[in-house]
Protein backbone atom coordinates (compact mmCIF):
# COMPACT_ATOMS: atom_id res chain seq x y z
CA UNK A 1 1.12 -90.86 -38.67
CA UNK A 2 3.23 -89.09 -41.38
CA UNK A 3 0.33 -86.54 -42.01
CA UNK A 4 -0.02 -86.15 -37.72
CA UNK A 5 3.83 -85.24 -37.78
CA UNK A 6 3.91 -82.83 -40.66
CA UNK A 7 0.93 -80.63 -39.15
CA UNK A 8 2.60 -80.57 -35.83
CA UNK A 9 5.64 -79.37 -37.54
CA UNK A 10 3.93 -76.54 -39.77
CA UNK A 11 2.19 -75.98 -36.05
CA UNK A 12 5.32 -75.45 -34.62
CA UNK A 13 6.74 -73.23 -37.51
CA UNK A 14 3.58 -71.09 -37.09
CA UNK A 15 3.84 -70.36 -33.47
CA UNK A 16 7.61 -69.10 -34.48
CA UNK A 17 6.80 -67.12 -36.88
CA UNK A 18 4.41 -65.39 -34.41
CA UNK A 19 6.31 -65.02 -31.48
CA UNK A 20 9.21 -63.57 -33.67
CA UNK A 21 6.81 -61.49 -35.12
CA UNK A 22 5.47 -59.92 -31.47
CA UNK A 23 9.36 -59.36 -30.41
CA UNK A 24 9.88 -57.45 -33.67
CA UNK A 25 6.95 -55.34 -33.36
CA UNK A 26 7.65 -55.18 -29.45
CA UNK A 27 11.44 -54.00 -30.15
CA UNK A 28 10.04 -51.33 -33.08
CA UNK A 29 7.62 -49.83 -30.69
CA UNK A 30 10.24 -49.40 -27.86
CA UNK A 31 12.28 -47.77 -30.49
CA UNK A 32 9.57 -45.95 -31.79
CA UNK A 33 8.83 -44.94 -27.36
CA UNK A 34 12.37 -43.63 -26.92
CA UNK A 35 12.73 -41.55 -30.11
CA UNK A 36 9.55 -40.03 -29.19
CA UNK A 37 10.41 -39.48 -25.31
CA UNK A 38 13.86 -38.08 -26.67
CA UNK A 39 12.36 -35.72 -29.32
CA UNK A 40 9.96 -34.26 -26.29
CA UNK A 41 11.14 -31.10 -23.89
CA UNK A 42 12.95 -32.95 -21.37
CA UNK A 43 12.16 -32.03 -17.66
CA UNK A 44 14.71 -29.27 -16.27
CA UNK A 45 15.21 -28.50 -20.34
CA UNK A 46 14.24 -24.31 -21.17
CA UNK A 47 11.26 -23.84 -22.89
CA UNK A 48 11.73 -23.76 -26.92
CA UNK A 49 8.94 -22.03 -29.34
CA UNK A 50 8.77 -21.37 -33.16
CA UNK A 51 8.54 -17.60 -33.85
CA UNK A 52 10.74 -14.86 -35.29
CA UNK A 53 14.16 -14.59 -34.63
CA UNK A 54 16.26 -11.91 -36.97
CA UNK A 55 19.70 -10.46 -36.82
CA UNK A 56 18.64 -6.91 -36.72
CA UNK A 57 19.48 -4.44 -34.10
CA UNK A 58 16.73 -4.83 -31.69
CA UNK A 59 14.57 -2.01 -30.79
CA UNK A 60 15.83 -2.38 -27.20
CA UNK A 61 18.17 -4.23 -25.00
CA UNK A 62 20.57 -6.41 -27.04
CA UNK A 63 20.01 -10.31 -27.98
CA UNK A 64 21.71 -13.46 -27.82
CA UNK A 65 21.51 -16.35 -30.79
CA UNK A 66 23.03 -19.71 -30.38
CA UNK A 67 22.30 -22.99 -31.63
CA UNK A 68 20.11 -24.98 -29.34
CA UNK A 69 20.99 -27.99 -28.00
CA UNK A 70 18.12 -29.43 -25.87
CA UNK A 71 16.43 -32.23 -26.87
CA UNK A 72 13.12 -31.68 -28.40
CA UNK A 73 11.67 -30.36 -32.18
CA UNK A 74 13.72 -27.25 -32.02
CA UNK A 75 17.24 -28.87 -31.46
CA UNK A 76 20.02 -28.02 -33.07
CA UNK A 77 18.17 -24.68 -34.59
CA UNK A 78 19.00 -20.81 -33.67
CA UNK A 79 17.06 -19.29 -30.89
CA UNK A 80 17.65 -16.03 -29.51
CA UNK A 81 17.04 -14.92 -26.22
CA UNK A 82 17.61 -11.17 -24.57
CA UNK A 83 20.83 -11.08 -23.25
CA UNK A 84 19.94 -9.77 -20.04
CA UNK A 85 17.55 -12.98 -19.74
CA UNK A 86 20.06 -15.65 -21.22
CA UNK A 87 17.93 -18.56 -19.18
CA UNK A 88 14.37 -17.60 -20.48
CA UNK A 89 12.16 -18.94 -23.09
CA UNK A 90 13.69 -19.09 -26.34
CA UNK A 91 12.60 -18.55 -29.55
CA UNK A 92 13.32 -21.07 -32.20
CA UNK A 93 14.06 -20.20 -36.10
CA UNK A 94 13.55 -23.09 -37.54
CA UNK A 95 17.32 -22.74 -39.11
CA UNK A 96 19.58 -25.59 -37.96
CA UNK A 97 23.30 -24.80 -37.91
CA UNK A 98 26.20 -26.73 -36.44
CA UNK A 99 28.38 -23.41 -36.13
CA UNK A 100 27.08 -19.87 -36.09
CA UNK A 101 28.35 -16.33 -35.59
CA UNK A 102 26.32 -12.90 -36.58
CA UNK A 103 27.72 -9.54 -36.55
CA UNK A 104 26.15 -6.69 -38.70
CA UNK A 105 22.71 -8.21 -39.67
CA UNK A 106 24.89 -11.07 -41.29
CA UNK A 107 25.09 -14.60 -40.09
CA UNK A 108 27.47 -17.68 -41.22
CA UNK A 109 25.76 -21.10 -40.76
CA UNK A 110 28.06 -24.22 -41.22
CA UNK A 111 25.49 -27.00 -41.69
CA UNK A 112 25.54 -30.56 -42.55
CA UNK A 113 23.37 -32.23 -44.95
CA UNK A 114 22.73 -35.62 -44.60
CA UNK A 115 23.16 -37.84 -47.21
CA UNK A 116 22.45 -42.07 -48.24
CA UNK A 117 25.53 -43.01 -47.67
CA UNK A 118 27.62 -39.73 -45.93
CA UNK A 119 27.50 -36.44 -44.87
CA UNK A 120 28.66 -33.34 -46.91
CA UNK A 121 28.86 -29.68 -45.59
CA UNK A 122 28.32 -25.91 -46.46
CA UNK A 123 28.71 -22.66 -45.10
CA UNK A 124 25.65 -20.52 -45.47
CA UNK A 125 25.31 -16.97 -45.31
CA UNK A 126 22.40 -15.47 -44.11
CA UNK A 127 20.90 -12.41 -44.18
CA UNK A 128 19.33 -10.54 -40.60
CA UNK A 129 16.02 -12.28 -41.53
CA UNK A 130 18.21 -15.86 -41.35
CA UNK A 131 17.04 -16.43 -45.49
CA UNK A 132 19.95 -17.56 -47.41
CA UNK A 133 21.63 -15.34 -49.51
CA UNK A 134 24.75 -17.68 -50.65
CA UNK A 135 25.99 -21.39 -49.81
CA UNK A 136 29.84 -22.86 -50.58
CA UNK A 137 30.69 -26.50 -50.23
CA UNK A 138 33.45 -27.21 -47.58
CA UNK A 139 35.55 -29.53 -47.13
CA UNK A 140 35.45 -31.11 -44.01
CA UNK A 141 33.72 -31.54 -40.38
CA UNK A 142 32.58 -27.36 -39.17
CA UNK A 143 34.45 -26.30 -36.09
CA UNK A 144 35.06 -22.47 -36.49
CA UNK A 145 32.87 -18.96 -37.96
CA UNK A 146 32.99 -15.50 -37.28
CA UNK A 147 31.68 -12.60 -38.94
CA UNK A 148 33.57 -8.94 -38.79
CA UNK A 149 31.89 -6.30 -37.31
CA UNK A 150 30.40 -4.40 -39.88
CA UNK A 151 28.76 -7.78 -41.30
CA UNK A 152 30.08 -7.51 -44.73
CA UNK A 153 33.07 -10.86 -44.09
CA UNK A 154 32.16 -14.06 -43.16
CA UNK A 155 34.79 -16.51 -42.28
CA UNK A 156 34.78 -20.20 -41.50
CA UNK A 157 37.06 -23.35 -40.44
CA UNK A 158 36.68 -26.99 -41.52
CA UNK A 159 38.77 -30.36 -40.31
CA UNK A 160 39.79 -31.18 -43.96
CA UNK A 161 40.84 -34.48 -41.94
CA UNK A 162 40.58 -35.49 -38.08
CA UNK A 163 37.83 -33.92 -35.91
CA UNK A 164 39.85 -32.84 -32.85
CA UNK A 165 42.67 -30.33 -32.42
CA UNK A 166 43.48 -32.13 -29.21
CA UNK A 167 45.89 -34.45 -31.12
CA UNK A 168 48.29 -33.27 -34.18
CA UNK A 169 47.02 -35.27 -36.65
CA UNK A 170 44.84 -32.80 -38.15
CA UNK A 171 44.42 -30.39 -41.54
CA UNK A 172 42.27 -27.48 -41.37
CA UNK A 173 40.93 -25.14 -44.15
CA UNK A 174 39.92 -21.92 -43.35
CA UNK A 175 37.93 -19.91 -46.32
CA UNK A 176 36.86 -16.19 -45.76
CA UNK A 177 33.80 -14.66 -48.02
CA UNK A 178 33.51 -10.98 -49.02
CA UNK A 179 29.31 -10.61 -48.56
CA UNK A 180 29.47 -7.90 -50.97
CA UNK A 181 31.05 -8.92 -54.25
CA UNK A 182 31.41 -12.86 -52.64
CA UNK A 183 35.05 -12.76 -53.23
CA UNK A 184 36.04 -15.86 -52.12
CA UNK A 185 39.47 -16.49 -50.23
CA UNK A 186 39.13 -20.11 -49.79
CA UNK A 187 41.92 -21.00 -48.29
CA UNK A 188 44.40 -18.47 -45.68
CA UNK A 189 47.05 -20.82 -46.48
CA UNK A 190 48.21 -19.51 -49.65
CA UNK A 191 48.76 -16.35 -48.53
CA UNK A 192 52.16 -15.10 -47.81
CA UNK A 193 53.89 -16.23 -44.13
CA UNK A 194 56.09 -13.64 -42.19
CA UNK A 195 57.22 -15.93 -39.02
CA UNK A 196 59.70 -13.69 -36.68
CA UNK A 197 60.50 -11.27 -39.28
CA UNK A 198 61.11 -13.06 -41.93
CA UNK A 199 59.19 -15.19 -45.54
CA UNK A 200 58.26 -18.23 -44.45
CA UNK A 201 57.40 -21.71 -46.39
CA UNK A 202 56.41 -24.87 -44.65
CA UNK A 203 54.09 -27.88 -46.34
CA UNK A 204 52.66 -28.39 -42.30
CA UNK A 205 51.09 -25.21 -42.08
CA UNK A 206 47.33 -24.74 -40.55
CA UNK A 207 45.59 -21.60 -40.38
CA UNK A 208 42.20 -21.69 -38.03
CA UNK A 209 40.21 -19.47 -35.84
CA UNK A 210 39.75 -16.04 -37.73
CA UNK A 211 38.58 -12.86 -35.33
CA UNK A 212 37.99 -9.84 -37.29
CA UNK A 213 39.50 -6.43 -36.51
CA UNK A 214 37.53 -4.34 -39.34
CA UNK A 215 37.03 -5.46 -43.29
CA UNK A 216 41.10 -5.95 -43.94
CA UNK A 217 42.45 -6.80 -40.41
CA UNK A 218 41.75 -10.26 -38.99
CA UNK A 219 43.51 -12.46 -36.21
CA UNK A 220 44.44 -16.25 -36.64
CA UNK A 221 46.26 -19.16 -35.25
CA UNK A 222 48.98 -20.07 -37.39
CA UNK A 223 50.47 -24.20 -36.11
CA UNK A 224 53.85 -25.38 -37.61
CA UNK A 225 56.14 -27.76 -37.01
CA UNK A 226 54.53 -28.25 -33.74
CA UNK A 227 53.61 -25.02 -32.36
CA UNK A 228 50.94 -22.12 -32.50
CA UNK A 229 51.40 -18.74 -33.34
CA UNK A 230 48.84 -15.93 -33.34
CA UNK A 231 48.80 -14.17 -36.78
CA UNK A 232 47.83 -10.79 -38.01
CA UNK A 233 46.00 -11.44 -41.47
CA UNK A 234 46.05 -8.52 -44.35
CA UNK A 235 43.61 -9.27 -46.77
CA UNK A 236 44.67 -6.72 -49.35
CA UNK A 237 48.23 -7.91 -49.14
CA UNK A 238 47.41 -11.32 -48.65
CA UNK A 239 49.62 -11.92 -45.71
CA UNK A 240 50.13 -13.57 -42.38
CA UNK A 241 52.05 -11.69 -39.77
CA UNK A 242 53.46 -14.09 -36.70
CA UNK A 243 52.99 -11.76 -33.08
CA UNK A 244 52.81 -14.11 -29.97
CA UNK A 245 53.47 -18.01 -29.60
CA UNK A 246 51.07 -21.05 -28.32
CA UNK A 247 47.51 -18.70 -29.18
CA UNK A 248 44.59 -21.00 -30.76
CA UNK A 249 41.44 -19.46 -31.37
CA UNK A 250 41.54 -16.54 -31.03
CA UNK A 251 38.47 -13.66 -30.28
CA UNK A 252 39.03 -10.23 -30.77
CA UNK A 253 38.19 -7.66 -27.96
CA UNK A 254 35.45 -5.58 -29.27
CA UNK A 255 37.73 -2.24 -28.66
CA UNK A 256 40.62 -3.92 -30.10
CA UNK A 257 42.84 -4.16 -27.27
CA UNK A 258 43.59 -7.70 -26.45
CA UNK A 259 42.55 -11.03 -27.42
CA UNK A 260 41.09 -13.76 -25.57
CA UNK A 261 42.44 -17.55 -26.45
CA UNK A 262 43.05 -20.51 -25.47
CA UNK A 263 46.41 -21.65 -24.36
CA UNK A 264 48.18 -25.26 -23.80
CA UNK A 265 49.56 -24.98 -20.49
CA UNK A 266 52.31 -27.52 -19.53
CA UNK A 267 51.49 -30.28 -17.25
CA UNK A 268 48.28 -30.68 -17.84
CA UNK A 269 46.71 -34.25 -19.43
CA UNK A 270 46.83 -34.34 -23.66
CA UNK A 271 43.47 -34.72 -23.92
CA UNK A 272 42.59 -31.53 -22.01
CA UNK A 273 45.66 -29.39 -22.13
CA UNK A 274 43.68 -25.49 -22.84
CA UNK A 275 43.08 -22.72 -20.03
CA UNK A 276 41.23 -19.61 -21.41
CA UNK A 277 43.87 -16.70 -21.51
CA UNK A 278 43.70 -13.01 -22.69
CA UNK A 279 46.40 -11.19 -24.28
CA UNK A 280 46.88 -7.32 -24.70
CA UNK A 281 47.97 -6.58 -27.76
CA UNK A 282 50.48 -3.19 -27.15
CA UNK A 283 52.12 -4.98 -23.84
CA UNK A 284 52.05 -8.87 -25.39
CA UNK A 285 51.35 -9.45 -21.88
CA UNK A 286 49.52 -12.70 -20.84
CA UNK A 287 46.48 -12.36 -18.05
CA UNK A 288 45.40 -16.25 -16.76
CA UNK A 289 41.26 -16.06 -16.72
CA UNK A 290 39.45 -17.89 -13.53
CA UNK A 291 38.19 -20.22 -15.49
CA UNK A 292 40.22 -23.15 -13.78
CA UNK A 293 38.49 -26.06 -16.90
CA UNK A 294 39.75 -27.22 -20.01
CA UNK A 295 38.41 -24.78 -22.88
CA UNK A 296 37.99 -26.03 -26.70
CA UNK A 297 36.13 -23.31 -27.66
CA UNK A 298 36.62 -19.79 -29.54
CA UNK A 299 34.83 -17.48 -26.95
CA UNK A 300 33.08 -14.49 -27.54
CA UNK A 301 32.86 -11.28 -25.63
CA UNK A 302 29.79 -9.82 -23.81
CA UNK A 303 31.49 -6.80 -23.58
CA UNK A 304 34.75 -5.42 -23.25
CA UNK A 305 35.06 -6.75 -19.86
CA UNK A 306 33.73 -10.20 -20.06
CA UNK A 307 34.09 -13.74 -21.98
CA UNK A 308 31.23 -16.23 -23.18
CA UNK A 309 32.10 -19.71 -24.10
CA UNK A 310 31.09 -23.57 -24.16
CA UNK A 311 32.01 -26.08 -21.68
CA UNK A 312 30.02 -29.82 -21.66
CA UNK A 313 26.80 -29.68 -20.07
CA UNK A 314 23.88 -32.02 -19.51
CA UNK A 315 22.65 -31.64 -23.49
CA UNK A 316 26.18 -31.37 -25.38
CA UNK A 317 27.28 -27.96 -23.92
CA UNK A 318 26.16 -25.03 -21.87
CA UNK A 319 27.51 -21.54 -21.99
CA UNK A 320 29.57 -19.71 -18.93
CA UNK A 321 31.19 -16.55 -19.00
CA UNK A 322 34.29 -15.08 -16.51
CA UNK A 323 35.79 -11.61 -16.19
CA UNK A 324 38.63 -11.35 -19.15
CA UNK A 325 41.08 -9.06 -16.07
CA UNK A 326 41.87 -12.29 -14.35
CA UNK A 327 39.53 -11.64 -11.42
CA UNK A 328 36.36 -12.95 -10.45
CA UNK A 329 35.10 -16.64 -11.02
CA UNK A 330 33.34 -18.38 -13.53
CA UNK A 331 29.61 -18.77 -13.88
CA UNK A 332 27.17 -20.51 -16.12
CA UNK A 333 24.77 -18.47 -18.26
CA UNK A 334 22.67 -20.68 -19.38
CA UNK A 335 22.42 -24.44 -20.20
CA UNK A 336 22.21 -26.63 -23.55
CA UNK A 337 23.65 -24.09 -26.03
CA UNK A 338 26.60 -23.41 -28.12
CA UNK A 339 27.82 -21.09 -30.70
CA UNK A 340 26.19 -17.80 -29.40
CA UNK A 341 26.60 -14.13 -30.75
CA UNK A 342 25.11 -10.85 -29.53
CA UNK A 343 23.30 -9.22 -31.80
CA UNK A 344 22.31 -5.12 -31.16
């Protein structure tokens, strides 16, 4: 009776065993059915493909390169499109960067490298092939690059700690890299503060958002006890020159008239409180955009007359542009893409 009882147990046992076994397996494979589903070109998605994507000035027409953000093999690398065709086929690098600029044949990548146990970052420079020619450690989350004009400065922004600059509970670091001797500011903060005319020491002080004017001249946000401040930046004297209140991330106009910006505007919710703004430098006067959204981005200009930037979109973000005079309304370029430049 004993033995009976003891094989119907071990019976029993077995049975569990197997059926645990079969929703194990069953609950890998589903696992194993969604990463796969995810990882292919989802419908409506644009079509991705490996080949050669440089920095170069193209023979013809001008590009655009920006870090692609359907889901599929090729996410999260540069692809370049023609700029006339920003919703074609892309081409995919096979270089995966979580910010990106390019001006000049030279490209900054901030990319994240994954680790056991955490993430680390570094901002790579590339050259217009995308190859590596130098990587620095940073300190904190990527949120900001640009490169000035004639491709020989790279800069770049980090959240030292937080990952939003919705809130004020935030420290930035912002490092800019000389290509051609890689003289390394690392960080804008040490340089000397002129704040309505006069030296200037706080321990709250953030620099972020660098747009470069030529190799010596850059523009900044400067935030302080509680407010924003566009800043001129000298490199060779290592100073920060205060010109217009509540700017944040700034972009440059590519004549060097006016910068576009993004702006908190009274009234509207905490966690959304931007409208994309343009400011002329001579007049300090202020020109509202269409763009009617909330804006974290730095935007880039298509030309002298026009803004690019990223708003959420169906894959993390898709790219729209508006007039920078004020006029107009705002359109969407193309979709599942962020951090674009123009190369050519």
């Amino acid at each position: 009776m004993n033995q009976l009882r003891n094989r119907t147990r071990v019976l029993i046992l077995l049975i569990a065993v197997l059926l645990l076994g079969a929703v194990g397996t069953g609950a890998v494979l589903h696992a194993a059915d969604r990463t796969a589903r995810r990882d292919q070109a989802q419908p409506g998605a644009p079509a991705v493909d490996s080949g050669d994507v440089s920095l170069q000035k193209p023979t013809s027409g001008r590009q655009l390169v920006f870090r692609n953000m359907a889901w599929g093999p090729h996410r999260d690398e540069l692809t370049a499109v023609p700029a006339d065709r920003p919703d074609g086929p892309r081409t995919a690098s096979g270089v995966h960067c979580l910010r990106f600029h390019a001006a000049g044949g030279t490209g900054i990548c901030l990319q994240a490298e994954h680790g056991a146990l955490d993430d680390t970052y570094r901002a790579v420079v590339l050259d217009d092939h995308l190859k590596e020619k130098r990587s620095f450690p940073v300190a904190g989350i990527p949120t900001r690059s640009r490169v000035s004009p004639s491709g020989h400065l790279a800069a770049w922004t980090v959240f030292v700690s937080g990952d939003s600059y919705a809130g004020t509970n935030f420290s930035t670091r912002t490092s800019v890299v000389d290509v051609r001797d890689w003289n390394l500011r690392d960080n804008l903060e040490s340089f000397d503060i002129v704040k309505d005319g006069r030296p200037y020491q706080a321990h709250d002080v953030n620099i972020w958002g660098v747009t470069f004017a030529d190799d010596n001249t850059f523009y900044a946000t400067l935030a302080t006890a509680g407010r924003t401040h566009l800043v001129r930046g000298d490199l060779a004297s290592r100073t920060l020159t205060t010109l217009h209140d509540n700017v944040e991330c700034p972009s440059l106009s590519p004549d060097g008239t006016r910068v576009a910006y993004k702006k908190r505007v009274p009234g509207l919710p905490d966690d959304a409180p931007w409208r994309l703004y343009v400011l002329d430098l001579a007049t300090m006067t202020e020109t509202p955009t269409a763009e009617q959204r909330d804006i974290d981005d730095q935007a880039v200009w298509t030309d002298n007359g026009a803004l690019l930037y990223a708003l959420p979109g169906d894959y993390g973000a898709d790219l729209w542009t508006v007039p920078a005079d004020g006029g107009g309304a705002a359109r969407r370029v193309t979709g599942a893409a962020v951090a674009p430049a123009y190369v050519g």
